[in-house]
N, C-alpha and C. Protein backbone atom coordinates (compact mmCIF):
# COMPACT_ATOMS: atom_id res chain seq x y z
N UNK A 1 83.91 101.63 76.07
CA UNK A 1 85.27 101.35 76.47
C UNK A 1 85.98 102.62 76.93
N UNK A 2 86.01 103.77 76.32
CA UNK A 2 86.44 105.06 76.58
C UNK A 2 86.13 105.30 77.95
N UNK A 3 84.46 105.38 78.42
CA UNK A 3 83.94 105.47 79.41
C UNK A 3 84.51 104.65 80.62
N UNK A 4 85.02 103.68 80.58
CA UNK A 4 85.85 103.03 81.64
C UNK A 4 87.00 103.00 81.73
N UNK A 5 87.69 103.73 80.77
CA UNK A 5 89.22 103.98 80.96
C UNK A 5 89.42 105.57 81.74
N UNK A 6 88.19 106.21 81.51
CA UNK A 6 87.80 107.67 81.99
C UNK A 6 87.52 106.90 83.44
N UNK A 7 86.88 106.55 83.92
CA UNK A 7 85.93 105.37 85.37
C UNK A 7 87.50 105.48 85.95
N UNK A 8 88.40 104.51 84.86
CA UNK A 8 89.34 104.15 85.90
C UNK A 8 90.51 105.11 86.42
N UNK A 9 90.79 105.69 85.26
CA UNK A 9 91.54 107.45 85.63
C UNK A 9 91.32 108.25 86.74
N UNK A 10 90.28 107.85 86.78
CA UNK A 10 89.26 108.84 88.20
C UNK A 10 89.79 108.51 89.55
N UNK A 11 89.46 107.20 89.25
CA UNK A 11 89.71 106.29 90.66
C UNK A 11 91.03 106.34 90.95
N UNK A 12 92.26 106.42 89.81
CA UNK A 12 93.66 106.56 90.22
C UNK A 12 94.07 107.80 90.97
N UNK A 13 92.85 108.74 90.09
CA UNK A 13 93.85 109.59 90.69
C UNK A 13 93.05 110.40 92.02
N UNK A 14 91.67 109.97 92.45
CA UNK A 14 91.25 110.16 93.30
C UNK A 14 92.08 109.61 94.64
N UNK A 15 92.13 108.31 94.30
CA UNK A 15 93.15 107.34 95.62
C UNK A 15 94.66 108.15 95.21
N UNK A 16 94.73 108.80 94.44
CA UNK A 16 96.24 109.32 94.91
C UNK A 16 96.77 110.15 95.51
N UNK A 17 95.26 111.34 95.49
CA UNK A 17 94.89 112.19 96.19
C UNK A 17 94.39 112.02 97.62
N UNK A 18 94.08 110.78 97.87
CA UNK A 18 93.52 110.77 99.14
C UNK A 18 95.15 109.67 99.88
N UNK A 19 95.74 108.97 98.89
CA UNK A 19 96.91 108.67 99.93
C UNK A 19 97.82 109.94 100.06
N UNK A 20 98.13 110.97 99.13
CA UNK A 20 98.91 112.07 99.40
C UNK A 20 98.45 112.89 100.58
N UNK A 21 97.04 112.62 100.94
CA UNK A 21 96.57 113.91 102.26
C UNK A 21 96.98 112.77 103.39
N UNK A 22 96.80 111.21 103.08
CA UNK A 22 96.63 110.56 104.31
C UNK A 22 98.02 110.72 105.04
N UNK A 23 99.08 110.71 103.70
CA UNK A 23 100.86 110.73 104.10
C UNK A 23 100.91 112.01 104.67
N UNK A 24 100.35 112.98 104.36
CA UNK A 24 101.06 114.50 104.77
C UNK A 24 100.27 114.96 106.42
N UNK A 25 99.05 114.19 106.27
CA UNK A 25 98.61 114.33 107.85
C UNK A 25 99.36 113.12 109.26
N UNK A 26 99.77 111.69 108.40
CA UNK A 26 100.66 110.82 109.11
C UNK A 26 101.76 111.57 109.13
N UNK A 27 102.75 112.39 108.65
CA UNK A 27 103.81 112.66 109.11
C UNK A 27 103.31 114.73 110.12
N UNK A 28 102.14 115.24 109.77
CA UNK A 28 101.88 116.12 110.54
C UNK A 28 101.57 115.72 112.39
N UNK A 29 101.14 114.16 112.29
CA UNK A 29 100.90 113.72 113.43
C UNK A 29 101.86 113.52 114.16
N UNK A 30 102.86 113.09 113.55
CA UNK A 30 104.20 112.50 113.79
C UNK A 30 104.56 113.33 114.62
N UNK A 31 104.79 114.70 113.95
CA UNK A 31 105.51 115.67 114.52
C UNK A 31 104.95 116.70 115.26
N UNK A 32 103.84 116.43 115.53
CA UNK A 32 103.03 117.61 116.32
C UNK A 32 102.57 116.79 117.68
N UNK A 33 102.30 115.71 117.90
CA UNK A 33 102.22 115.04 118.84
C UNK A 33 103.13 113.89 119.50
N UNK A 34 103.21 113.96 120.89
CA UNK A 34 104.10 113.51 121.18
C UNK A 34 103.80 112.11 122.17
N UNK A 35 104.04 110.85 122.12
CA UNK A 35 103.06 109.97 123.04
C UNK A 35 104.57 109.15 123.82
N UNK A 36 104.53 108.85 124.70
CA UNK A 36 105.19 108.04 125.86
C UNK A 36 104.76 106.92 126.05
N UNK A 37 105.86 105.73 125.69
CA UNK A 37 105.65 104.51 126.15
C UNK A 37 104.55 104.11 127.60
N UNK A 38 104.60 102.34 127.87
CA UNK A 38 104.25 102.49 128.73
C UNK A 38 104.47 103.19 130.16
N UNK A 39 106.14 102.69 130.03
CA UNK A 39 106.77 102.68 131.31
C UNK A 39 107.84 104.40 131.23
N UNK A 40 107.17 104.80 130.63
CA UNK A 40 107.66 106.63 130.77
C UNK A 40 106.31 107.21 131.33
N UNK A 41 107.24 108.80 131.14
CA UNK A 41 106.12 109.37 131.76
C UNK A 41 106.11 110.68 130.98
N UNK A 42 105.08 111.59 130.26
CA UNK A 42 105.45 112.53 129.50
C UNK A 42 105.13 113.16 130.02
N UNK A 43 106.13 114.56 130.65
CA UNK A 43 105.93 115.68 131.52
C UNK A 43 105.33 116.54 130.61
N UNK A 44 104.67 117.56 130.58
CA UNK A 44 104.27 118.77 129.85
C UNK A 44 103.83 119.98 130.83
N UNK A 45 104.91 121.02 130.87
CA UNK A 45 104.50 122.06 131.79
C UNK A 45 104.24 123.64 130.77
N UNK A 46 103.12 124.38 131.56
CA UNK A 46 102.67 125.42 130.73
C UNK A 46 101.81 126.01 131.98
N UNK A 47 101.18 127.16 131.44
CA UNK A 47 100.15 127.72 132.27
C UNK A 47 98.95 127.25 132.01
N UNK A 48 98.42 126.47 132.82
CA UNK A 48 96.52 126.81 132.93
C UNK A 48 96.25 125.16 132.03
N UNK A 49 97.55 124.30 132.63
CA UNK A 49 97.23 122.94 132.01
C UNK A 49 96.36 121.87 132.75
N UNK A 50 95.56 122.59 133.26
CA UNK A 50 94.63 121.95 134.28
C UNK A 50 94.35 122.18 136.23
N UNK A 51 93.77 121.90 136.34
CA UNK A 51 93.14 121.86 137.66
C UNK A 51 93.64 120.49 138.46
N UNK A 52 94.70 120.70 139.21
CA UNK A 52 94.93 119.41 139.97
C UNK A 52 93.89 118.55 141.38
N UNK A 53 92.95 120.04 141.82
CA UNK A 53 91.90 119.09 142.54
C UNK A 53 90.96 118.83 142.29
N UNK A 54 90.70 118.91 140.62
CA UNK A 54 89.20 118.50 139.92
C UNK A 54 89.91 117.56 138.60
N UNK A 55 91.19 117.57 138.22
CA UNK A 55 91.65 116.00 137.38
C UNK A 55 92.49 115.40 137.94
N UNK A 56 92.21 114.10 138.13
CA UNK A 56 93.06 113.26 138.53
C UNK A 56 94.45 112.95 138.17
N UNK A 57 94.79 113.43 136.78
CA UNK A 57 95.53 113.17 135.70
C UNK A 57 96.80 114.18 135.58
N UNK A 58 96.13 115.49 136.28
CA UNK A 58 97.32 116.55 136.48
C UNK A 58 97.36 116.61 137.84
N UNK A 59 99.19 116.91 138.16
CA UNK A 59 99.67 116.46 139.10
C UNK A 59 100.23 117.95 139.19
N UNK A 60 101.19 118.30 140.37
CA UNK A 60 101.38 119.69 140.70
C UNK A 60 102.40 119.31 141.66
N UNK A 61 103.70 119.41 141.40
CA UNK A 61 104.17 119.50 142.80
C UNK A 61 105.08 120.42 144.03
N UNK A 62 105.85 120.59 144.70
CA UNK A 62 105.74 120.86 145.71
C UNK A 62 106.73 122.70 145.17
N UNK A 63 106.73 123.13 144.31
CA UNK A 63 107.49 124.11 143.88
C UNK A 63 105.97 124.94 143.55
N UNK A 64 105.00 124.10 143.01
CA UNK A 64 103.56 124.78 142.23
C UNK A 64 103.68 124.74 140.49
N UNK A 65 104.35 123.77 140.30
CA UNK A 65 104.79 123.58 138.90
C UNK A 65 103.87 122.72 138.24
């Protein structure tokens, strides 16, 4: 009986440990990434964010931006 109250201790506090990392990486996601509906469009400008005549996906326009 001891032996399964030890069994079940484990398991509490293993799953409490693994929902505390799951919450602290769901709200790290939250805030570190950023996603756009369908009908938006998420600009992101920087240096060296791609190759506009080898991805389709990055666009460049008429300033070189």
């Amino acid at each position: 009986m001891l032996q399964d109250a030890f069994l079940f201790v484990t398991f509490i506090v293993i799953g409490a440990i693994v929902l505390v990392v799951g919450l602290i990486t769901l709200i790290i996601f939250r805030f570190r990434y950023k996603t756009a509906s369908s009908n938006e469009a998420l600009i992101v400008t920087g240096p060296n964010l791609g190759d506009p005549e080898k991805e389709k996906n990055v666009f460049q326009d008429d300033n070189g931006r």
